[in-house]
Protein backbone atom coordinates (compact mmCIF):
# COMPACT_ATOMS: atom_id res chain seq x y z
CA UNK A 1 -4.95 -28.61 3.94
CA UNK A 2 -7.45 -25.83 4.59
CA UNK A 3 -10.39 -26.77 2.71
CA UNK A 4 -11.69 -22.03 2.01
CA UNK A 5 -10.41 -20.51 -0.40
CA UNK A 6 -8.48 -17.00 -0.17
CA UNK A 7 -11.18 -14.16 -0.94
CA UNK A 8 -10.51 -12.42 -4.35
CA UNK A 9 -7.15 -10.70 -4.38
CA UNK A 10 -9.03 -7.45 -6.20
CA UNK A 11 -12.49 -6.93 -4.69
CA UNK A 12 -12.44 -8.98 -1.58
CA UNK A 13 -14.96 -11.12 -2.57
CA UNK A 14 -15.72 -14.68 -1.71
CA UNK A 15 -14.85 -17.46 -4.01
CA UNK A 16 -17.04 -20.66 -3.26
CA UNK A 17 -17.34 -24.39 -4.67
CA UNK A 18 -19.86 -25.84 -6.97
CA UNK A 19 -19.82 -29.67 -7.54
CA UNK A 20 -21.20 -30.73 -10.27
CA UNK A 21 -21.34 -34.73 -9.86
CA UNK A 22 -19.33 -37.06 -12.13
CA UNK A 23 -17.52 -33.98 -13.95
CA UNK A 24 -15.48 -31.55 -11.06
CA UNK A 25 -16.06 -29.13 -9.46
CA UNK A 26 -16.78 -25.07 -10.58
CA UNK A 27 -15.78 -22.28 -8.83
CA UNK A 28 -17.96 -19.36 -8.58
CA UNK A 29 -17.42 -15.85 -7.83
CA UNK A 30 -19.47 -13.42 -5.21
CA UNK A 31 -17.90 -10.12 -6.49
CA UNK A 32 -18.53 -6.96 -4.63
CA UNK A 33 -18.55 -4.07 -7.10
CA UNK A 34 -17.19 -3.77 -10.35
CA UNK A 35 -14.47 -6.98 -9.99
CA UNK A 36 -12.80 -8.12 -13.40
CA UNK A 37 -13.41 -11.20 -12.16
CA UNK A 38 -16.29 -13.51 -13.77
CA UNK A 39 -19.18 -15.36 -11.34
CA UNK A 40 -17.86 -18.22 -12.83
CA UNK A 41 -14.33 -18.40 -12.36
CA UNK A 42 -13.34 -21.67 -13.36
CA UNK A 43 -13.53 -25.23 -13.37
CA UNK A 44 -11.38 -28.22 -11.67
CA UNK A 45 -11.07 -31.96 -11.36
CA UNK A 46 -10.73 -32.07 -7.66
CA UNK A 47 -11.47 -29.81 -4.90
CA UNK A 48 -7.67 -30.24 -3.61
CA UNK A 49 -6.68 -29.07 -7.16
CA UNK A 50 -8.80 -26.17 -6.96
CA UNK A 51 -7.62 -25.19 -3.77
CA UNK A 52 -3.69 -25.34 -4.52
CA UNK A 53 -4.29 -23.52 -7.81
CA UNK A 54 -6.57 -20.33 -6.34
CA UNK A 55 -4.60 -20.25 -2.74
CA UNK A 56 -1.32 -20.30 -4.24
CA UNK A 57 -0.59 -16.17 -4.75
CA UNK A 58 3.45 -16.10 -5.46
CA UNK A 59 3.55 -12.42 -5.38
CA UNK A 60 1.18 -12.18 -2.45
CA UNK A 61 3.97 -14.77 -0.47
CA UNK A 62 6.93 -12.72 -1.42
CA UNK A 63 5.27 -9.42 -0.53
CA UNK A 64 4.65 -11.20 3.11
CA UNK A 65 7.91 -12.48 3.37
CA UNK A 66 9.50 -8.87 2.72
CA UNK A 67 7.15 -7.50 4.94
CA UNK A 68 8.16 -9.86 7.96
CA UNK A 69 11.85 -8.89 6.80
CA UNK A 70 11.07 -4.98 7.31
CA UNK A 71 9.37 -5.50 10.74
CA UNK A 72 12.14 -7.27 12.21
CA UNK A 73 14.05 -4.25 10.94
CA UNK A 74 11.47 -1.57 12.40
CA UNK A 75 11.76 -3.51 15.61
CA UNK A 76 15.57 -3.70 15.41
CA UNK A 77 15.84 0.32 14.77
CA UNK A 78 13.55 0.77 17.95
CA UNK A 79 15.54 -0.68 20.36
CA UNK A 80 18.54 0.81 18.78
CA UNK A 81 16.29 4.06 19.38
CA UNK A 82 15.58 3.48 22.46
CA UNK A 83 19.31 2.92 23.29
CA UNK A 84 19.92 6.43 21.96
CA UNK A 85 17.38 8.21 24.05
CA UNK A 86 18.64 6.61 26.95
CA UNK A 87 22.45 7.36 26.35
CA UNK A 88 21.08 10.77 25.84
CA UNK A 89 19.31 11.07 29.17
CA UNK A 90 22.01 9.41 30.76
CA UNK A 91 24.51 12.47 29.02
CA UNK A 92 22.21 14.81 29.91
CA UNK A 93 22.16 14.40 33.53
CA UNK A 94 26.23 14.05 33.59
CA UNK A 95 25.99 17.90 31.72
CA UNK A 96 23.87 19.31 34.36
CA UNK A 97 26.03 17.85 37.30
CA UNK A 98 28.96 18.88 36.01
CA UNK A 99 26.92 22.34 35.52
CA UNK A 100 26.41 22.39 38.70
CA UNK A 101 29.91 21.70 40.41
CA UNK A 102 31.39 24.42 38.17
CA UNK A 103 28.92 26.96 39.46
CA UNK A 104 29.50 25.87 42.85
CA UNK A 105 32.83 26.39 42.92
């Protein structure tokens, strides 16, 4: 497990650890600007608890997962694209022979 936390989802801030021997461990707050969120943001048993609680950002997961979905798609509609352009060039250059023979005749 990756022992940093994710930096504040709403001022980009870093979150760091406090221990405090025999109790837990805190979790404090460097907030840039005016962040909602408190200096102290909260206090856990164990470091690995802290971690899975303040890395764990369901929305922020399903937001990535749509946007991997959409770039496949994006790259999917440029090769189609591409494609396209080509069958056009390629229809292009058919037109202007053809052009051609009929005013050579």
């Amino acid at each position: 497990m990756n022992d940093e936390l994710k930096p504040c989802p709403f001022c980009g801030g870093d979150f760091y650890f406090h221990e405090i021997e025999e109790t837990g461990i805190e979790v404090r707050h460097n907030p840039i600007g005016d962040c909602p969120i408190e200096p102290l943001l909260g206090w856990y048993y164990t470091k690995e608890i802290a971690l899975k609680t303040l890395n764990t950002r369901p929305l922020e997961s399903a937001l990535r997962a749509q946007l991997a979905e959409k770039d496949k798609e994006l790259f999917a509609a440029r090769e189609l694209i591409d494609v396209a352009k080509t069958t056009i060039r390629e229809k292009n250059t058919e037109i202007m022979r053809l052009k051609n023979l009929r005013s050579n005749e």
